[in-house]
N, C-alpha and C. Protein backbone atom coordinates (compact mmCIF):
# COMPACT_ATOMS: atom_id res chain seq x y z
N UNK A 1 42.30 -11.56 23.32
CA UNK A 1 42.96 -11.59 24.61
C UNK A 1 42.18 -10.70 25.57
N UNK A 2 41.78 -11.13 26.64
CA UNK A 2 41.00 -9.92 27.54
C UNK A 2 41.85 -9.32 28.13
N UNK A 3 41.36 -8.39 28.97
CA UNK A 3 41.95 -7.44 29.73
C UNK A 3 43.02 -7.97 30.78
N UNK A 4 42.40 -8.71 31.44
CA UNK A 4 43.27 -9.27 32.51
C UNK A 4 44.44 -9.94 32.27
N UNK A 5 44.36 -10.52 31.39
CA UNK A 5 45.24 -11.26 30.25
C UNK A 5 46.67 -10.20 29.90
N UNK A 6 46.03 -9.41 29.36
CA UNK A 6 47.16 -7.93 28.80
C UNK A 6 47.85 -7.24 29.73
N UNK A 7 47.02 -7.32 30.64
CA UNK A 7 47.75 -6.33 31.68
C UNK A 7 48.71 -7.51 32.73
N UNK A 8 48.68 -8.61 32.22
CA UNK A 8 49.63 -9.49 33.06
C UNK A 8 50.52 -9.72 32.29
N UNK A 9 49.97 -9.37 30.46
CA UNK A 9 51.42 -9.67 30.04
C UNK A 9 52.21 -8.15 29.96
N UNK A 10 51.45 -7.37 29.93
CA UNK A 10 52.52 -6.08 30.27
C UNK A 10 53.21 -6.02 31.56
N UNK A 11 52.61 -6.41 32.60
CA UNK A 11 53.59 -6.98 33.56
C UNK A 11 54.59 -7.43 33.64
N UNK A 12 54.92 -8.14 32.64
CA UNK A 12 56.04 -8.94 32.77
C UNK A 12 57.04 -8.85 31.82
N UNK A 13 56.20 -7.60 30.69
CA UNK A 13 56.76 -7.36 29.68
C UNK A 13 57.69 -5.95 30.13
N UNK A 14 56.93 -5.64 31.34
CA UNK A 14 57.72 -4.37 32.18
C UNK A 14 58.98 -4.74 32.67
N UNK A 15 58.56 -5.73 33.50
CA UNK A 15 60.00 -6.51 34.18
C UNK A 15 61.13 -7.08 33.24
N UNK A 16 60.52 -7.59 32.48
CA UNK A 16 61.81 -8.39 31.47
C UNK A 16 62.75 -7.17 30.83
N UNK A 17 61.99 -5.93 30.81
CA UNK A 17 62.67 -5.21 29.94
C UNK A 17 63.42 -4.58 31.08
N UNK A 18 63.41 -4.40 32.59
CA UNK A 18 63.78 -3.71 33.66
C UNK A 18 65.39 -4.67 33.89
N UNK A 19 64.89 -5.92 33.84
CA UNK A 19 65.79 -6.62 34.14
C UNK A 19 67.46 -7.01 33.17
N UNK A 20 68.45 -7.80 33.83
CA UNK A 20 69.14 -8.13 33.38
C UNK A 20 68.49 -9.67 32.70
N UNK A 21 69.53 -9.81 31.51
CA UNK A 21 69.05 -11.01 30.97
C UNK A 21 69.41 -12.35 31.88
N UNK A 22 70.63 -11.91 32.55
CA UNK A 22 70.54 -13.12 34.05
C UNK A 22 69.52 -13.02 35.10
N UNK A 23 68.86 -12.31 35.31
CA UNK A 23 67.56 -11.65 36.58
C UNK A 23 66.72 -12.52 35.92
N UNK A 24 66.10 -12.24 34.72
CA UNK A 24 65.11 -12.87 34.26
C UNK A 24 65.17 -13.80 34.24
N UNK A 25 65.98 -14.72 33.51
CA UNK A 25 66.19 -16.35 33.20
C UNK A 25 66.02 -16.88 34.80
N UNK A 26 66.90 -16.26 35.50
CA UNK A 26 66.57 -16.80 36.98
C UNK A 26 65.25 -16.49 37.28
N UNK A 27 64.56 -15.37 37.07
CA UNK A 27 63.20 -15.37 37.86
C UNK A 27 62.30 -16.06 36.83
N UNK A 28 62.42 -16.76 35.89
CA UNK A 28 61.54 -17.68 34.76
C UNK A 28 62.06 -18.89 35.88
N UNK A 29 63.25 -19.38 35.60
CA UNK A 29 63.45 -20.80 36.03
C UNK A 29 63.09 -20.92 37.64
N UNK A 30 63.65 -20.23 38.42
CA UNK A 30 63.33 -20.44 39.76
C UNK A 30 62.92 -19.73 40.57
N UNK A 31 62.03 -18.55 39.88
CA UNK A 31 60.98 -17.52 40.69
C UNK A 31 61.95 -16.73 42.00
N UNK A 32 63.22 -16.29 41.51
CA UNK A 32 63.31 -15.47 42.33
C UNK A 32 64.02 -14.55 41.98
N UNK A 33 64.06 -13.13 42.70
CA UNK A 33 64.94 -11.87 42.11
C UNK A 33 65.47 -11.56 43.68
N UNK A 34 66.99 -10.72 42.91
CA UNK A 34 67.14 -10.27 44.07
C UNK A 34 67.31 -8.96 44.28
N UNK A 35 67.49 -7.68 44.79
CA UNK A 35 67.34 -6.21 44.98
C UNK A 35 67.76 -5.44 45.50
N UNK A 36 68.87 -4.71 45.38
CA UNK A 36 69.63 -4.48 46.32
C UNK A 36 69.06 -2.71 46.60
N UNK A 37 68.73 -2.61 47.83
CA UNK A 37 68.12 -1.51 48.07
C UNK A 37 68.52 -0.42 49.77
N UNK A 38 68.16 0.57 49.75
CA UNK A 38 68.68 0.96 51.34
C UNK A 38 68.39 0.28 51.95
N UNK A 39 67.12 -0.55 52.33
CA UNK A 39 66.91 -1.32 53.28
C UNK A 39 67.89 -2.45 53.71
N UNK A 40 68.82 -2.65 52.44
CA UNK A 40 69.03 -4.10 52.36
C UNK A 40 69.18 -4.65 51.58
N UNK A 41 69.05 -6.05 51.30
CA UNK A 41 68.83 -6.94 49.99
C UNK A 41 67.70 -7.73 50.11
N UNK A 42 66.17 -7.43 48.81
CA UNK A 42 65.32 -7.75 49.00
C UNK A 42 65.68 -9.37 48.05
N UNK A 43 65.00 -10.30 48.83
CA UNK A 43 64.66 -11.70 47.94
C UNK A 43 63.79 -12.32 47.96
N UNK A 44 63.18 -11.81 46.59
CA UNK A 44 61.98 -12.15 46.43
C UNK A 44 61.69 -12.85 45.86
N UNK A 45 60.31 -14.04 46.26
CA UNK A 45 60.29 -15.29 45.95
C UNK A 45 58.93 -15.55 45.57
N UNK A 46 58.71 -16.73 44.74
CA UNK A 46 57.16 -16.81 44.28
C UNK A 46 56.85 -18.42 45.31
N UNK A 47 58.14 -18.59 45.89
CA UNK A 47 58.02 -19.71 46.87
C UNK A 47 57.75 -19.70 48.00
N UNK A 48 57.69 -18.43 48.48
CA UNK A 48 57.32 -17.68 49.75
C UNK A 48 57.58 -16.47 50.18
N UNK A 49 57.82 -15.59 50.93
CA UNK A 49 57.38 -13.95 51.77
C UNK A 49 58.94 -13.95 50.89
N UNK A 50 59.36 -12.58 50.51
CA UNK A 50 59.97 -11.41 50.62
C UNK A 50 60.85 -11.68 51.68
N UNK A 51 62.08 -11.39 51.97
CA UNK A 51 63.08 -11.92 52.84
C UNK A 51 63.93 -10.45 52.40
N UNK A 52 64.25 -9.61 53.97
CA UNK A 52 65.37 -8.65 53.78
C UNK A 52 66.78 -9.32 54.12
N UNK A 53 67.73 -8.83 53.18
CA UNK A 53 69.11 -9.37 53.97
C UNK A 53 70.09 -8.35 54.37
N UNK A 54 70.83 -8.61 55.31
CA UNK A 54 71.73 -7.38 55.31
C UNK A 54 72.60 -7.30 54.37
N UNK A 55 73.21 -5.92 53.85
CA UNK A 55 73.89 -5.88 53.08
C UNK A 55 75.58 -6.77 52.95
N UNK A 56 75.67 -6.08 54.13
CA UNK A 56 77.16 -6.63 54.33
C UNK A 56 77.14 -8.53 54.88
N UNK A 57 76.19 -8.96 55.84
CA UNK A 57 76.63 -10.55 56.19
C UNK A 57 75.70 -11.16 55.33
N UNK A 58 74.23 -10.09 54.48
CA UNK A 58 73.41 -11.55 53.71
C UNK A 58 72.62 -12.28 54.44
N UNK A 59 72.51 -11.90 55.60
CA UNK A 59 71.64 -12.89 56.90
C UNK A 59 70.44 -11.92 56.58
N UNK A 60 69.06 -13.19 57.17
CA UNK A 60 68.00 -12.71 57.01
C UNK A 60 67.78 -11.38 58.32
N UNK A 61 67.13 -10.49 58.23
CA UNK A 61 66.89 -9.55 59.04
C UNK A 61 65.13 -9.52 59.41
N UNK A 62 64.35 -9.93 58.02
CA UNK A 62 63.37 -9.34 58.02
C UNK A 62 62.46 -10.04 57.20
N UNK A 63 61.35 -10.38 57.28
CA UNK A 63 60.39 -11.09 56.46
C UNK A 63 59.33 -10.37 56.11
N UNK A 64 59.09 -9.51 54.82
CA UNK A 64 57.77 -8.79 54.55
C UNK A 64 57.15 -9.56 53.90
N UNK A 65 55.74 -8.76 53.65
CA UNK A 65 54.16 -9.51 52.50
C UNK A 65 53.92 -7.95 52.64
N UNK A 66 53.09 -8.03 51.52
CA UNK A 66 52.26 -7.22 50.73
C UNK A 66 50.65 -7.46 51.65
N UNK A 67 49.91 -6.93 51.69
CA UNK A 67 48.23 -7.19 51.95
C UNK A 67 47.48 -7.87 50.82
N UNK A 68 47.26 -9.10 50.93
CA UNK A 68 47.12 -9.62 49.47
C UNK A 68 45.28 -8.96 48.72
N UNK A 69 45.89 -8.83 47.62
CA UNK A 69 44.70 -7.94 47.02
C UNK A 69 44.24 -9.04 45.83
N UNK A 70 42.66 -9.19 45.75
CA UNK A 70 42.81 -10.29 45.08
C UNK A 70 43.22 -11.54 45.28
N UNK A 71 43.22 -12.13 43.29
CA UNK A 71 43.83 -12.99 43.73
C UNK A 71 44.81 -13.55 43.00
N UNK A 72 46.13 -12.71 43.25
CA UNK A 72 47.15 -12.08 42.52
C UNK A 72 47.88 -13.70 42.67
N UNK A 73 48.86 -13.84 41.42
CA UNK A 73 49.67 -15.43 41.48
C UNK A 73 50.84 -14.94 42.08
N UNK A 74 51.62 -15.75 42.14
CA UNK A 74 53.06 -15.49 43.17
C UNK A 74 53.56 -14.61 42.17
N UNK A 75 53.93 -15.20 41.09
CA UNK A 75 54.55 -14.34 40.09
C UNK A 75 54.60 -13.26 40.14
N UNK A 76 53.10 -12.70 39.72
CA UNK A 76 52.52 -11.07 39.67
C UNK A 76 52.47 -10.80 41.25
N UNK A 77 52.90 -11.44 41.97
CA UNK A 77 53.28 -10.62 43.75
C UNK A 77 54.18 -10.38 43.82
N UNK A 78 55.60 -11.02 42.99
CA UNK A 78 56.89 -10.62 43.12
C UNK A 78 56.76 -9.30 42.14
N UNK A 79 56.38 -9.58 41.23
CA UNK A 79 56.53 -8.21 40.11
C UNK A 79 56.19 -7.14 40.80
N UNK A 80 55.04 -6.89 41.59
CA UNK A 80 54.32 -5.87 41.95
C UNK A 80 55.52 -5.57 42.82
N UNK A 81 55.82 -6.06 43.85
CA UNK A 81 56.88 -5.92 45.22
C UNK A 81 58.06 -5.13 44.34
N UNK A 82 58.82 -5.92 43.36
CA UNK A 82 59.80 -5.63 42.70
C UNK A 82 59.89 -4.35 42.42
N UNK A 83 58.82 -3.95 41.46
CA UNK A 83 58.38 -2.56 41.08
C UNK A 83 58.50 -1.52 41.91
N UNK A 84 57.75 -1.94 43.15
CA UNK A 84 57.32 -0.99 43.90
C UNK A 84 58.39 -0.77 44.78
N UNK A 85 59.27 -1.89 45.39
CA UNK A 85 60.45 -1.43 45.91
C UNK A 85 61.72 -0.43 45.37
N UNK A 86 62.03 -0.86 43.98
CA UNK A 86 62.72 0.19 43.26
C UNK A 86 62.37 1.25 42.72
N UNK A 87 61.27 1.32 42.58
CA UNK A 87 60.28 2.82 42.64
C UNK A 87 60.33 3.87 43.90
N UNK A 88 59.63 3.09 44.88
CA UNK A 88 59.40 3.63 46.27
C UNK A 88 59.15 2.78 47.35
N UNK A 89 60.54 2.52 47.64
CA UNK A 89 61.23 1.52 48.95
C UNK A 89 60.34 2.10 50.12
N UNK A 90 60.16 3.39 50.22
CA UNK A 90 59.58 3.98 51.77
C UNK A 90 58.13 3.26 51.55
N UNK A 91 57.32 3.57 50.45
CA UNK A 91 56.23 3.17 50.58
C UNK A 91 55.87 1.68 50.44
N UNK A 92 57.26 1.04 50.59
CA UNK A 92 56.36 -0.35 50.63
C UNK A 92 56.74 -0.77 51.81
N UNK A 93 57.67 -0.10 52.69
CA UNK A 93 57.49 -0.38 54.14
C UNK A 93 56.33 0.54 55.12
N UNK A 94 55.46 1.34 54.26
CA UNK A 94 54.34 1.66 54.81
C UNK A 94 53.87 0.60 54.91
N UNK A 95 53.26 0.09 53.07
CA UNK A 95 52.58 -0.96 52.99
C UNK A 95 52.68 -2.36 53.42
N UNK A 96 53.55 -2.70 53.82
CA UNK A 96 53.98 -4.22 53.94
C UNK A 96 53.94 -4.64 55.18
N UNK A 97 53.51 -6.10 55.82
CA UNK A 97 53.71 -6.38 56.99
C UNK A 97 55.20 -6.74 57.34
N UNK A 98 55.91 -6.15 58.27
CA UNK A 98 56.79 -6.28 58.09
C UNK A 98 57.32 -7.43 59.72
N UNK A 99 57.91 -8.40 59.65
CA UNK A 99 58.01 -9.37 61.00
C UNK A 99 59.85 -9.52 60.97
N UNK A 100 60.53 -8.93 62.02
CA UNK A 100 61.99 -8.97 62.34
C UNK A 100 62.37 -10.72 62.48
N UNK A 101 63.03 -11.02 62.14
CA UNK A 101 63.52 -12.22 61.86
C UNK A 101 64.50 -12.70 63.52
N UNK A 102 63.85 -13.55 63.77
CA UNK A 102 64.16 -13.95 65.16
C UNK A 102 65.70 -14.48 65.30
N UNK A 103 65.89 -14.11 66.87
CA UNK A 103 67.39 -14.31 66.63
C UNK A 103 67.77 -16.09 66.68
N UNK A 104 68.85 -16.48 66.63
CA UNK A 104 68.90 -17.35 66.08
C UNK A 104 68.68 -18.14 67.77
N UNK A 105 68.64 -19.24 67.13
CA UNK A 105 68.51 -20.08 68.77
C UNK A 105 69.75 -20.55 69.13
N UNK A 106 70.15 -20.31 70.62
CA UNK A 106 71.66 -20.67 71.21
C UNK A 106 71.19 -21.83 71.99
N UNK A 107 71.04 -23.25 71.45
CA UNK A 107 70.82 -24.12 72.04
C UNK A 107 72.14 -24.78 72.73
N UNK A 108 73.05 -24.55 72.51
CA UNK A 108 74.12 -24.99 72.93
C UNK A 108 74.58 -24.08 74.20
N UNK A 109 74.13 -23.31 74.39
CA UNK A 109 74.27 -22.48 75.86
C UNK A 109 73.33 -22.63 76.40
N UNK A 110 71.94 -23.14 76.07
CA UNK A 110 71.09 -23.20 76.74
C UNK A 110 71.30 -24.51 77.58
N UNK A 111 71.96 -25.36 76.71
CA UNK A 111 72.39 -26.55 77.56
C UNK A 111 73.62 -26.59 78.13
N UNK A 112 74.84 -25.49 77.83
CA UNK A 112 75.63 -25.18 79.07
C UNK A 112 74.92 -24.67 80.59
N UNK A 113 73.84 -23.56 80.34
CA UNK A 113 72.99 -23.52 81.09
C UNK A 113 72.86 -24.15 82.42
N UNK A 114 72.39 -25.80 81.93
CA UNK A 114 71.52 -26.21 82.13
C UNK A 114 72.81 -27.73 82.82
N UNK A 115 73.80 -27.76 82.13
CA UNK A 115 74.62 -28.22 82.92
C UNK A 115 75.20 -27.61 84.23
N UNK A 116 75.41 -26.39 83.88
CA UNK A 116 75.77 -25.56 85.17
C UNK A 116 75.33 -25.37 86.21
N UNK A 117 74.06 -25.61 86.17
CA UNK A 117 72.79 -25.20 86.99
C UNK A 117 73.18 -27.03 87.61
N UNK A 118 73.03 -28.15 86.91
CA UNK A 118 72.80 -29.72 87.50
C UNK A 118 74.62 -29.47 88.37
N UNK A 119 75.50 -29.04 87.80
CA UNK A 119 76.49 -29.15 88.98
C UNK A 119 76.11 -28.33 90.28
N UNK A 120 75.59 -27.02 89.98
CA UNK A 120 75.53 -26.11 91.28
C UNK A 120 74.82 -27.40 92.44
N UNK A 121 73.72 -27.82 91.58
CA UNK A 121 72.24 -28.22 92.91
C UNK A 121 73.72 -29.77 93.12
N UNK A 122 74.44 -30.73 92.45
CA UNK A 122 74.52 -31.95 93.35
C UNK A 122 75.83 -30.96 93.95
N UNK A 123 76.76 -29.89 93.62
CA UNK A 123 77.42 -29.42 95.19
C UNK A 123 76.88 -28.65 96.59
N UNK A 124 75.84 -28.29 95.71
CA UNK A 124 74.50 -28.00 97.12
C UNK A 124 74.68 -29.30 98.04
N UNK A 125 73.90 -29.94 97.25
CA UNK A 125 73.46 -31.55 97.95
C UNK A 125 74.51 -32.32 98.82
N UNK A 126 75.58 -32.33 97.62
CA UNK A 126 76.82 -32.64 98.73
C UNK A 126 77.04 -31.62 99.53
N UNK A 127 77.02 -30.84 99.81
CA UNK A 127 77.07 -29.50 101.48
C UNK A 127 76.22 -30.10 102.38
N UNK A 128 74.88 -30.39 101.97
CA UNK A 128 73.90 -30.56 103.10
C UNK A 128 74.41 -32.25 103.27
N UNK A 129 74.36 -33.33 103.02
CA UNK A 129 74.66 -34.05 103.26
C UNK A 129 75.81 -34.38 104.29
């Protein structure tokens, strides 16, 4: 077995033993964990970025990544994150890009808006007329 080999299965041989036997089975079957930490609730995915949630509503807040080093598999990106968040949460918001999760879109006021605005201009119109 080479090196690289060993140290990925101690990887995981770290996590499995960190974890609950429900954490794991879920992060085998559908690559994801979840973390409950000061920041938040981390959910982390081998399907895409790291997602903060708030504690109390569970809504996304926050989308981190790591600086990718290598050329690490999703897997061993969640492990590393995992680790490193319940280790030292501060330092992986040094490390991490971190992007605030946009607010949601109020399209439905944008088109009250936008009705409001088409009555103002035809009672304009009817004035000048």
């Amino acid at each position: 077995m080479s090196h690289q080999q060993s140290s990925k299965n101690a990887a995981r041989e770290l996590l499995q033993s960190i974890l609950s036997e429900e954490q794991w089975n879920r992060f085998n079957h559908a690559g994801t964990l979840e973390l409950e930490a000061k920041a938040g609730i981390y959910r982390l995915s081998t399907n895409g970025p790291t997602k903060v949630l708030d504690s109390h509503t569970r809504r996304v807040v926050a989308i981190t990544s790591l600086p990718e080093r290598g050329s690490m598999s999703a897997r061993d990106r969640v492990i590393t994150e995992y680790l490193l968040i319940r280790n030292d949460e501060n330092l992986y918001w040094q490390t991490a890009s971190i992007t605030p999760e946009p607010a949601p879109k109020r399209r439905h006021l944008t088109l009250l808006m936008a009705a409001f605005d088409t009555i103002l201009l035809l009672v304009l119109l009817a004035q000048l007329l």
